[in-house]
Protein backbone atom coordinates (compact mmCIF):
# COMPACT_ATOMS: atom_id res chain seq x y z
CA UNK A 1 -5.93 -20.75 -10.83
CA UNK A 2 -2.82 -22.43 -10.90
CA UNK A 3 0.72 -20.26 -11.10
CA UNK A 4 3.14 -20.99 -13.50
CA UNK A 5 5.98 -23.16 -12.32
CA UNK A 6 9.91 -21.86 -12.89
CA UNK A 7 12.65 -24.16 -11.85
CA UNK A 8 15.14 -23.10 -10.18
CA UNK A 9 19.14 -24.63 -10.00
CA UNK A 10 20.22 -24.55 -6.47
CA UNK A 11 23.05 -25.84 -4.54
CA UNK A 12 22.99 -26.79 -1.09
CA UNK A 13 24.78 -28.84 1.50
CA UNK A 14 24.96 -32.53 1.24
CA UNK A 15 23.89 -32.20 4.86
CA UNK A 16 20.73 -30.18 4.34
CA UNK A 17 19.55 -32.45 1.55
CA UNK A 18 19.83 -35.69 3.17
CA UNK A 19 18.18 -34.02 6.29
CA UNK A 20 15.24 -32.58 4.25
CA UNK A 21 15.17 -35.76 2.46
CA UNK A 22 14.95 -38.15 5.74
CA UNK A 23 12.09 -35.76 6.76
CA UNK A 24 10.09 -35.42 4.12
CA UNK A 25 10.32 -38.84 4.24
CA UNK A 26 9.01 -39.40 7.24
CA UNK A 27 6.20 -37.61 6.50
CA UNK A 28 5.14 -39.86 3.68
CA UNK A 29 6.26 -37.48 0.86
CA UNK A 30 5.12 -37.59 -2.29
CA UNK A 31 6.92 -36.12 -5.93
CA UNK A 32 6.56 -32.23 -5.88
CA UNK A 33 7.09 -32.27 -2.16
CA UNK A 34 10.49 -31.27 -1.61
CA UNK A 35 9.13 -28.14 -4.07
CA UNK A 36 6.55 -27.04 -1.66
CA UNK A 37 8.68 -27.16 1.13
CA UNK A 38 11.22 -25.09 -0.12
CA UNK A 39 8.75 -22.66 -1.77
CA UNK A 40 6.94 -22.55 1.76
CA UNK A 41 10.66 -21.78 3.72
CA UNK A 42 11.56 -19.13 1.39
CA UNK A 43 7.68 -17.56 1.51
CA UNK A 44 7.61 -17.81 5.65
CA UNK A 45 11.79 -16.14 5.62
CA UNK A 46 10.81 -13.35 3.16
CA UNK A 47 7.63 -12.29 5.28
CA UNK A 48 9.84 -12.31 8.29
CA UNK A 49 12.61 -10.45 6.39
CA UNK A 50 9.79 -8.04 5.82
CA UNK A 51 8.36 -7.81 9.16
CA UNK A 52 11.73 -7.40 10.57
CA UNK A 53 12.29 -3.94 8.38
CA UNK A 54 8.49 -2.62 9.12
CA UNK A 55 9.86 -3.06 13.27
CA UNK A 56 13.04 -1.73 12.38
CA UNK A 57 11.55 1.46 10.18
CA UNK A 58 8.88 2.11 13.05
CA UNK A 59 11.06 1.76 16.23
CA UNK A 60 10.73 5.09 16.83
CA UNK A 61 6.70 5.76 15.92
CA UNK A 62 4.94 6.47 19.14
CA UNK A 63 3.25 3.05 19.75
CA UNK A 64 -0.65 4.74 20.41
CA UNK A 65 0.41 6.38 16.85
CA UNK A 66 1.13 2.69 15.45
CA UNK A 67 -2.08 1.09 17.05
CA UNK A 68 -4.07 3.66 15.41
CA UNK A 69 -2.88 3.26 12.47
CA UNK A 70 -3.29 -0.84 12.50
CA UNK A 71 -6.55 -0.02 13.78
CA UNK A 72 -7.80 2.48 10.98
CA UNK A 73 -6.06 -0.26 8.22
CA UNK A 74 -7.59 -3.16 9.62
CA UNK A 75 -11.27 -1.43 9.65
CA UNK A 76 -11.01 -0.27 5.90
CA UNK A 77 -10.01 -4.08 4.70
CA UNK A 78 -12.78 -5.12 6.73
CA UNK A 79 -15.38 -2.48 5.29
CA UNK A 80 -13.99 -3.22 2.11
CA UNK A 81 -14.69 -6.82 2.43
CA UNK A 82 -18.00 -6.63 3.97
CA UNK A 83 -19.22 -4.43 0.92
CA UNK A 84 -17.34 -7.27 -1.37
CA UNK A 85 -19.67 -10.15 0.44
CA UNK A 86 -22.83 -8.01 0.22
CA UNK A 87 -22.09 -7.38 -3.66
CA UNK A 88 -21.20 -11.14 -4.74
């Protein structure tokens, strides 16, 4: 299933295009790639924009409170999965 592209309009430093440009090119980079970079960056900085709040939020949560709670999460995705692979 393929998303639906939107193009963007950015600016940005002649500086941080020729330097993305000499290393994609180094790389062997093909059309679209410059794309998928930048979609990657601004994936990996919003999930550690995110991760930063969720630490922030929870700085004061007991940690043995926390773990449980990871702990209790990460058993229901799994049970949830395992039912998932036993039903497909």
């Amino acid at each position: 299933m393929q998303e639906e592209a939107v193009r963007w309009s950015i600016k940005v430093s002649k500086d941080t295009d020729l330097t993305l440009r000499s290393y994609l090119g180094t790389q062997g980079a093909k059309k679209g790639d410059r794309s998928k970079f930048i979609e990657e960056a601004v994936r990996r900085r919003v999930l550690q924009c995110t991760v930063q709040d969720i630490w922030a939020r929870n700085a004061d949560t007991d940690p043995d409170e926390m773990q449980r709670i990871v702990d209790e999460a990460v058993s229901e995705v799994r049970a949830e999965r395992r039912s998932k692979q036993k039903a497909g």
